[in-house]
Protein backbone atom coordinates (compact mmCIF):
# COMPACT_ATOMS: atom_id res chain seq x y z
CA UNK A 1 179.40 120.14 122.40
CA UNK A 2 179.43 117.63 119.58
CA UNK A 3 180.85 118.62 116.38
CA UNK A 4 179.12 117.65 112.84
CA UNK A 5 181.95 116.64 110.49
CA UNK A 6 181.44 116.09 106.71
CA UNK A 7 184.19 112.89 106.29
CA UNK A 8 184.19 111.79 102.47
CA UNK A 9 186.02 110.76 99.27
CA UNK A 10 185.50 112.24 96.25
CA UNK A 11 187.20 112.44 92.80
CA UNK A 12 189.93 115.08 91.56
CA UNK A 13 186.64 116.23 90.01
CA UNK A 14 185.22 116.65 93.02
CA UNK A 15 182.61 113.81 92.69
CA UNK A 16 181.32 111.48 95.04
CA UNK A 17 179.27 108.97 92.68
CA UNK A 18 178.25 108.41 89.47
CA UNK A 19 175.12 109.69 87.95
CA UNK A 20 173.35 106.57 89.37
CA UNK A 21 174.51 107.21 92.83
CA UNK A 22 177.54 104.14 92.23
CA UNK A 23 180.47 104.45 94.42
CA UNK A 24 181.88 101.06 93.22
CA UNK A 25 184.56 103.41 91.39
CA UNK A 26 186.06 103.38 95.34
CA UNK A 27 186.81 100.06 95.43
CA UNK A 28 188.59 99.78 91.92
CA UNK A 29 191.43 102.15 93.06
CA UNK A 30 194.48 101.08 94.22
CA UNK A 31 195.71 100.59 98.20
CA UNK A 32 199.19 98.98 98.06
CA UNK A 33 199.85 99.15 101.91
CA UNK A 34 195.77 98.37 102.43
CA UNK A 35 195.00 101.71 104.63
CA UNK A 36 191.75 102.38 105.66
CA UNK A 37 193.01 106.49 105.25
CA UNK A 38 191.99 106.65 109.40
CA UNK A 39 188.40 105.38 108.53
CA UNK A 40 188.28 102.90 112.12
CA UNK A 41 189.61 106.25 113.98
CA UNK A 42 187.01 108.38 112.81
CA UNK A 43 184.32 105.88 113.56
CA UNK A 44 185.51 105.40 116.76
CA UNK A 45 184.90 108.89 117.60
CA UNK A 46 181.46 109.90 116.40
CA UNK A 47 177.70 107.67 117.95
CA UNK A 48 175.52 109.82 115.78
CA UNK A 49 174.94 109.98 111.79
CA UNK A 50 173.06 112.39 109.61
CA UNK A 51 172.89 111.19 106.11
CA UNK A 52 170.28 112.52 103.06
CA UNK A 53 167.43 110.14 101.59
CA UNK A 54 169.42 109.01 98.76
CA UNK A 55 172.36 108.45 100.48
CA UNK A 56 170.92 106.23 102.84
CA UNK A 57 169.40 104.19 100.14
CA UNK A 58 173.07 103.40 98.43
CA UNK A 59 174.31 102.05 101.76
CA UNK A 60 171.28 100.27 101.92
CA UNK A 61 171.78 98.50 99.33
CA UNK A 62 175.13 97.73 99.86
CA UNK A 63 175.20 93.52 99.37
CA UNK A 64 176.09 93.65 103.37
CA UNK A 65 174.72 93.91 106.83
CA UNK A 66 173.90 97.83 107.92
CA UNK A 67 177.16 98.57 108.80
CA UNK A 68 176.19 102.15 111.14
CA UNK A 69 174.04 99.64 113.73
CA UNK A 70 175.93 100.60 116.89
CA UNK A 71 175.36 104.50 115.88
CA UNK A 72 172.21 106.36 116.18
CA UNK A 73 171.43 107.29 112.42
CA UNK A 74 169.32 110.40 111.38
CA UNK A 75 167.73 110.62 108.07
CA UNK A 76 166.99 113.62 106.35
CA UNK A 77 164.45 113.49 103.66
CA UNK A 78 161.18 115.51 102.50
CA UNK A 79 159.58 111.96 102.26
CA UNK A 80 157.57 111.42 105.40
CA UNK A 81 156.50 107.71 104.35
CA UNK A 82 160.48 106.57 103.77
CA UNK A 83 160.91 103.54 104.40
CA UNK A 84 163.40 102.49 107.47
CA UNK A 85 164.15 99.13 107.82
CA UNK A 86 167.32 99.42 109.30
CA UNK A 87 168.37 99.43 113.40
CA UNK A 88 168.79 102.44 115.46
CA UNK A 89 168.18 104.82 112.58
CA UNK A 90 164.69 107.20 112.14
CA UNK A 91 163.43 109.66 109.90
CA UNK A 92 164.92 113.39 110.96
CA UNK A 93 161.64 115.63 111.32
CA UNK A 94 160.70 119.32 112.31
CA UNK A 95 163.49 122.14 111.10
CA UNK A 96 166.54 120.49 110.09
CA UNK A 97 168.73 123.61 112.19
CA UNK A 98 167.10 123.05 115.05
CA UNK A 99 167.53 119.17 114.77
CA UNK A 100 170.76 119.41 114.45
CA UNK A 101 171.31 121.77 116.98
CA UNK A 102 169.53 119.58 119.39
CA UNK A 103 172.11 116.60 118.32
CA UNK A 104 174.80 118.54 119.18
CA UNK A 105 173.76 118.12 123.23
CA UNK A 106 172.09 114.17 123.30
CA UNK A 107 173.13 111.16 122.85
CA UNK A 108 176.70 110.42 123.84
CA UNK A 109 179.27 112.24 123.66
CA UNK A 110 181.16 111.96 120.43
CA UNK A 111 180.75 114.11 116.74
CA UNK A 112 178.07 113.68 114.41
CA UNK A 113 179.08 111.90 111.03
CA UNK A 114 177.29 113.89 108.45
CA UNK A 115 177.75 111.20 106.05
CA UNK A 116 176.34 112.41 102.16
CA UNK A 117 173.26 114.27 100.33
CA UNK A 118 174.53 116.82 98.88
CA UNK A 119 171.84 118.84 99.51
CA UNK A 120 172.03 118.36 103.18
CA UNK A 121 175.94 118.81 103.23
CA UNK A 122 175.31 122.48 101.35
CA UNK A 123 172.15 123.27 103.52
CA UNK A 124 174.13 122.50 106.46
CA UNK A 125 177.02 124.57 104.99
CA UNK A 126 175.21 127.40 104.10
CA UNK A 127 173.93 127.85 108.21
CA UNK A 128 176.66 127.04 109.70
CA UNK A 129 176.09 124.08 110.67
CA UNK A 130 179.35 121.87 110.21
CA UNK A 131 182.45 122.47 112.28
CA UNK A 132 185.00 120.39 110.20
CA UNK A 133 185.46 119.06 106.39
CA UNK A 134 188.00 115.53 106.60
CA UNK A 135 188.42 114.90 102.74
CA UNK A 136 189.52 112.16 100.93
CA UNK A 137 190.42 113.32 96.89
CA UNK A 138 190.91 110.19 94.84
CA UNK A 139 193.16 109.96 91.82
CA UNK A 140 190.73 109.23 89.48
CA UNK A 141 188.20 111.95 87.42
CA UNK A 142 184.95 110.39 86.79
CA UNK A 143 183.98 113.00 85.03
CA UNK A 144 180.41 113.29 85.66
CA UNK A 145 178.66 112.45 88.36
CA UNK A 146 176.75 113.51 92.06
CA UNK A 147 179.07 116.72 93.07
CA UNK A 148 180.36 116.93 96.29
CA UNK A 149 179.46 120.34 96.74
CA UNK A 150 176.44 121.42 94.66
CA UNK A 151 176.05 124.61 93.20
CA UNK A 152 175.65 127.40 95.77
CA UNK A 153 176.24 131.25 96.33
CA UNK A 154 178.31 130.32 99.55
CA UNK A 155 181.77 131.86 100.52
CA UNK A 156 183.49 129.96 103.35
CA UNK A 157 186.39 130.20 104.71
CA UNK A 158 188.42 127.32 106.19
CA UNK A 159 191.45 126.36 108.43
CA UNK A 160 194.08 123.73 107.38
CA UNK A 161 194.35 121.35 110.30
CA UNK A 162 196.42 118.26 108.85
CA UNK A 163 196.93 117.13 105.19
CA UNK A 164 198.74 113.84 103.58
CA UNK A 165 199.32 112.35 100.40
CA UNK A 166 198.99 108.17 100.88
CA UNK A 167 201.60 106.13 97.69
CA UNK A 168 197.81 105.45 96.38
CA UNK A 169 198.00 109.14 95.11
CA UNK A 170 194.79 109.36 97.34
CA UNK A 171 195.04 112.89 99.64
CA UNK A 172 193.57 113.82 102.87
CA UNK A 173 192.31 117.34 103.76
CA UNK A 174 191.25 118.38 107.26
CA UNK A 175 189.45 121.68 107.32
CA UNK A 176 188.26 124.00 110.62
CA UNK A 177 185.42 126.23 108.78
CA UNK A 178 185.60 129.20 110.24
CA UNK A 179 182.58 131.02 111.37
CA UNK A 180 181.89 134.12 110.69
């Protein structure tokens, strides 16, 4: 079975964006040895992306071609008339769990990028839902902006499965979350 791994950079401060959903903030931080921090390795191993409303939007509007058109991308969003103008990508509908759920057994054989909304990332979270956390913790605090993980009564417990520190002071995390 597929496994749905949240794969992300955030701040120290634990932010992923700015208020206005910018993540230009990315590109201004330094990469002396140009890594992509295992970005064309994790790609290579996942055909399927979840990804909230808003976040879809932002990559969007990135001032480039849809970069996710040789994955099948899943929407999730309360807004049934969205907009989707982009290839191999559709609206999620019916209960999100059981969606996902149902992901887990079709379409190829490799994990699920869940790729942003916080929202979806803590309703996913809170049921269970996501099988690994890769994080990316950027040396910069922004400090205010979209949260990585928003506010929630949630206690979960991970695994460490690999860390590193890269010279751009940026980190890596790799988290099992164990089920209980």
């Amino acid at each position: 079975m597929k496994n749905v791994i949240l794969y992300v950079a955030s701040s120290l401060d634990g932010y992923v964006a700015t208020p206005d959903h910018g993540v230009k903030w990315l590109e201004t931080l330094e990469n002396p040895d140009g890594t992509d921090y295992g970005y064309q390795d994790f790609i290579a191993g996942i055909d399927t992306i979840i990804m909230g409303r808003k976040s879809y939007e932002v990559v969007r509007n990135f001032d480039m071609a849809w970069p996710y058109a040789d994955k099948q991308v899943y929407i999730v969003s309360r807004q049934h008339d969205l907009v989707i103008d982009t290839p191999n990508t559709q609206l999620l509908k019916g209960d999100l769990l059981e969606e996902i759920e149902k992901l887990k057994n079709v379409w190829g054989d490799k994990n699920i990028w869940l790729l942003g909304g916080g929202l979806t990332t803590r309703s996913l979270l809170e049921h269970q839902c996501i099988e690994e956390l890769m994080l990316f913790t950027a040396p910069v605090l922004l400090g205010e902006g979209i949260p990585l993980f928003p506010a929630s009564k949630m206690k979960i417990k991970l695994s460490l499965i690999d860390h590193k520190a890269y010279p751009s002071g940026m980190t890596f995390n790799h988290y099992r979350i164990i089920k209980e």
